[in-house]
PDB file of N, CA and C in Angstrom:
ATOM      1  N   UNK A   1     111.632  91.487  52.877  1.00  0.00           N
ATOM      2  CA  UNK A   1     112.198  90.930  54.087  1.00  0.00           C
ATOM      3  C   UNK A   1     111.442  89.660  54.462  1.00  0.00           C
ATOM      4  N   UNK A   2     112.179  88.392  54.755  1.00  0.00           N
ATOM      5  CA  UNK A   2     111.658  87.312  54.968  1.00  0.00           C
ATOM      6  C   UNK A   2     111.618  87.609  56.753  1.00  0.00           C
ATOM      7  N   UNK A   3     110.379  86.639  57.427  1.00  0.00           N
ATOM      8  CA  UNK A   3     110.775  86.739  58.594  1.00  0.00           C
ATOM      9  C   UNK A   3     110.256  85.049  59.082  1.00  0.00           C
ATOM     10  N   UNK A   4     110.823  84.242  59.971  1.00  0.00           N
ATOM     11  CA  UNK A   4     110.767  82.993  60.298  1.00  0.00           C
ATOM     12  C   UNK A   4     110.065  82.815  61.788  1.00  0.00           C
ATOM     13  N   UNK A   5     109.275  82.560  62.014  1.00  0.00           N
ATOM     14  CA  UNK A   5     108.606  82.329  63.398  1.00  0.00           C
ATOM     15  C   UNK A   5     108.663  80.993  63.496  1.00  0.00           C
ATOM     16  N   UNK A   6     109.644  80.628  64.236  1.00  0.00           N
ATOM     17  CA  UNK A   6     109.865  79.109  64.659  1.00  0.00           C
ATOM     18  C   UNK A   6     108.778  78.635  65.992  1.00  0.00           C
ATOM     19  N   UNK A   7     108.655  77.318  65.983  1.00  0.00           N
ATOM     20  CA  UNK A   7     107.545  76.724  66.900  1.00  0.00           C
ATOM     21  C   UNK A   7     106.175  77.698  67.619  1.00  0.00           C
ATOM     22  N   UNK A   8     105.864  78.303  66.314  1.00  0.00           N
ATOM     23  CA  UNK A   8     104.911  78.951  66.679  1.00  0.00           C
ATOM     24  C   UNK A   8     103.442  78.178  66.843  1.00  0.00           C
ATOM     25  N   UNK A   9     102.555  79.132  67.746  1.00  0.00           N
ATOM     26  CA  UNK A   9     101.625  78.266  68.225  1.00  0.00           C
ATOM     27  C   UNK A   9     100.016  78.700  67.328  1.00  0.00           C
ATOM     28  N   UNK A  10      99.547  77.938  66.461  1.00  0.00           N
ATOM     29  CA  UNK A  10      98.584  78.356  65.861  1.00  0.00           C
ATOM     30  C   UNK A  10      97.420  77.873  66.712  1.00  0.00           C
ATOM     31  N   UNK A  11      95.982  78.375  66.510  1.00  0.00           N
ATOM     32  CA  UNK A  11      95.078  77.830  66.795  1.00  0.00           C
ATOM     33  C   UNK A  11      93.716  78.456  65.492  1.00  0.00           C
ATOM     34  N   UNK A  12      93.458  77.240  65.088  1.00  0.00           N
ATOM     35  CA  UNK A  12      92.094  77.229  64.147  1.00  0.00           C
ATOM     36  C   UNK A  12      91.055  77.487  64.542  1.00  0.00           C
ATOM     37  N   UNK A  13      90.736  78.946  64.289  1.00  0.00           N
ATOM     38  CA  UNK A  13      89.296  79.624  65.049  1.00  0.00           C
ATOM     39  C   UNK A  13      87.948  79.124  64.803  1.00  0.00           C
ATOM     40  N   UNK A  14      87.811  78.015  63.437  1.00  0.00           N
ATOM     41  CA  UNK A  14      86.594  77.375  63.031  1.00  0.00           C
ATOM     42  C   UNK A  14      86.358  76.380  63.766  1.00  0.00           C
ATOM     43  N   UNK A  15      87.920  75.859  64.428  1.00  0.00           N
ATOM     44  CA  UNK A  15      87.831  74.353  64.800  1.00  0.00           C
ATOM     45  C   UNK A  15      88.333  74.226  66.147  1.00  0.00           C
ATOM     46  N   UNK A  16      89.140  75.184  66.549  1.00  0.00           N
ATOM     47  CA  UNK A  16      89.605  74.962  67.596  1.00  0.00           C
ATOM     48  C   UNK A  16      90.798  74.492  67.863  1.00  0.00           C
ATOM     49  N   UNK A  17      91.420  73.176  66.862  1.00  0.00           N
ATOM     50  CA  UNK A  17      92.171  73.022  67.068  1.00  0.00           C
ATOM     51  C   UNK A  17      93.664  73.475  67.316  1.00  0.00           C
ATOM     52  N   UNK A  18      94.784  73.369  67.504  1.00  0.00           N
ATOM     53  CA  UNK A  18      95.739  74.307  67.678  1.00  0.00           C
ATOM     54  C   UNK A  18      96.788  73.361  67.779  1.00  0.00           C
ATOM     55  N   UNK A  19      98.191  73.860  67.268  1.00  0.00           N
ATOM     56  CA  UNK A  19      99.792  73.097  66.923  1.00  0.00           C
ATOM     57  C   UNK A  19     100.672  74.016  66.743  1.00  0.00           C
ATOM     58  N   UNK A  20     101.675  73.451  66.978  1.00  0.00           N
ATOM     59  CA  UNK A  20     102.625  74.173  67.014  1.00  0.00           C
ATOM     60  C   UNK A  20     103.828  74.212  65.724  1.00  0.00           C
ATOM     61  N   UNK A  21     104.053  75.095  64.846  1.00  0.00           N
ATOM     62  CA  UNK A  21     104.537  75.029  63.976  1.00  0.00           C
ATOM     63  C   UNK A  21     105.501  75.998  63.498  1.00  0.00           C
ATOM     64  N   UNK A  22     106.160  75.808  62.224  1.00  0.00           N
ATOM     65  CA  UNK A  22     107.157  77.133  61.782  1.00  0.00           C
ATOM     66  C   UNK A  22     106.384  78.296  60.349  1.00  0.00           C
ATOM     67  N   UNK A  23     106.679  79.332  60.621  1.00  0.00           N
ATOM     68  CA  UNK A  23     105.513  80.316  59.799  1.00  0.00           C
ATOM     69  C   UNK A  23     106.934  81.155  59.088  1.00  0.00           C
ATOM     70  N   UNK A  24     106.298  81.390  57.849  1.00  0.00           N
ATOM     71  CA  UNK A  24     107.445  82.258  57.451  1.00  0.00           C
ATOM     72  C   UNK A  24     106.273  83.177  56.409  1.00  0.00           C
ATOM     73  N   UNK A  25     106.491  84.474  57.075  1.00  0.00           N
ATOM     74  CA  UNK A  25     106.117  85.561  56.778  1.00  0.00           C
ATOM     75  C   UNK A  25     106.627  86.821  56.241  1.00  0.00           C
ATOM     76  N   UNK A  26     106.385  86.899  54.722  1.00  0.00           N
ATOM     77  CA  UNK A  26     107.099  88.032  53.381  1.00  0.00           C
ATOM     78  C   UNK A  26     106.295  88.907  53.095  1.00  0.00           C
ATOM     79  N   UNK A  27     107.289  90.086  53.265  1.00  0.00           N
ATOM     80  CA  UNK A  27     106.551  91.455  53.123  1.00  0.00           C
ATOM     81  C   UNK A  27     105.081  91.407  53.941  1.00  0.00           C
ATOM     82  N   UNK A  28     105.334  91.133  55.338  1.00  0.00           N
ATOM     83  CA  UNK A  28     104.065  91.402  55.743  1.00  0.00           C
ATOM     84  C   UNK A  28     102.726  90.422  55.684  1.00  0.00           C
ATOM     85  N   UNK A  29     103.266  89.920  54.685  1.00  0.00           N
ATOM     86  CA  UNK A  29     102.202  88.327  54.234  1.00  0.00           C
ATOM     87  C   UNK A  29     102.454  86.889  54.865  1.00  0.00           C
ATOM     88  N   UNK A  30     101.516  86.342  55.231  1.00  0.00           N
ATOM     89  CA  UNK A  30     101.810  84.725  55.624  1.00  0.00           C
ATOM     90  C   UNK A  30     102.123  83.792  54.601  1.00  0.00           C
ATOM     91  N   UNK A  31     103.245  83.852  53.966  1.00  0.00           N
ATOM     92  CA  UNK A  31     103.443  82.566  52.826  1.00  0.00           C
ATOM     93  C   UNK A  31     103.111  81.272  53.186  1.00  0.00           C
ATOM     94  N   UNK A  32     104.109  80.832  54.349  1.00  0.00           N
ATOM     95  CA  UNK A  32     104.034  79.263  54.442  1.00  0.00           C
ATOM     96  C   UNK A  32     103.818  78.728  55.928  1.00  0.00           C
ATOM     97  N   UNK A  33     103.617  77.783  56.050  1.00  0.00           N
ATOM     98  CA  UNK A  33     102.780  77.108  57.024  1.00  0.00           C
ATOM     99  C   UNK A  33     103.655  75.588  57.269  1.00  0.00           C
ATOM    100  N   UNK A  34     104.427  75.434  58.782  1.00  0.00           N
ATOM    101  CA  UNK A  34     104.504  73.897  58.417  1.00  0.00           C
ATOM    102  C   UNK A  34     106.308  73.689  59.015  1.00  0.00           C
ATOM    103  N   UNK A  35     106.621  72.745  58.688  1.00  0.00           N
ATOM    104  CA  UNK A  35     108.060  72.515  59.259  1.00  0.00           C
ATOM    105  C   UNK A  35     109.209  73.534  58.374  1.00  0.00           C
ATOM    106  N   UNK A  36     110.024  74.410  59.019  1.00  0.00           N
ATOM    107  CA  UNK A  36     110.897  74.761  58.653  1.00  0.00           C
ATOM    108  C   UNK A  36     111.741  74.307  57.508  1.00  0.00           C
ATOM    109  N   UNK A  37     111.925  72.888  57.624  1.00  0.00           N
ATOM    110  CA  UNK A  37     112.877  72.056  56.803  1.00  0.00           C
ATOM    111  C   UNK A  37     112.149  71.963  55.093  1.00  0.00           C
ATOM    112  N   UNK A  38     110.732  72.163  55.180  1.00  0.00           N
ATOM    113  CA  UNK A  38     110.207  72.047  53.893  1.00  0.00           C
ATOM    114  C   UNK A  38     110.280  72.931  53.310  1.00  0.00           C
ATOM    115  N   UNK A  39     110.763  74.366  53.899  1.00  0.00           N
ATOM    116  CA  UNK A  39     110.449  75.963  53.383  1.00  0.00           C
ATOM    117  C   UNK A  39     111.356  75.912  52.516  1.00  0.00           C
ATOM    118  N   UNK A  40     111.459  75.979  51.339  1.00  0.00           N
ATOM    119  CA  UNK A  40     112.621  75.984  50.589  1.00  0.00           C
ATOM    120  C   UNK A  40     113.195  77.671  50.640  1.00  0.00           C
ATOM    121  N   UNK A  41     113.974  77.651  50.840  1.00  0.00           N
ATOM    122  CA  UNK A  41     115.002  78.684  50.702  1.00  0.00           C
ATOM    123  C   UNK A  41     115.427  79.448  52.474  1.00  0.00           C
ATOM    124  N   UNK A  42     114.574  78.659  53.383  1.00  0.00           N
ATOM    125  CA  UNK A  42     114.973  78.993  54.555  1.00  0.00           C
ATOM    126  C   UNK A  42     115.923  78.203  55.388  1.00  0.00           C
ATOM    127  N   UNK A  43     116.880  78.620  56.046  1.00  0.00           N
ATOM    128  CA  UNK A  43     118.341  77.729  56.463  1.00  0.00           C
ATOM    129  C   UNK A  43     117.745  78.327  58.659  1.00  0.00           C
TER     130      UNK A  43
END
């Protein structure tokens, strides 16, 4: 099962920094990181 978390809000616990982005998460795992439009196979 793919799952898509659109404008999600990360924050980098080493650094602090934090953005807002699209996450797509398989079987439970964090695959990808980043704009929706680059995820290949996500519509």
């Amino acid at each position: 099962m793919k799952l898509v978390i659109k404008n999600g809000h990360l924050i980098d616990a080493k650094t602090g920094k934090n953005g807002i982005c699209d996450i797509l998460i398989e079987e439970g795992i964090i695959k990808e990181i980043g704009n929706i439009d680059e995820i290949p196979g996500c519509d």
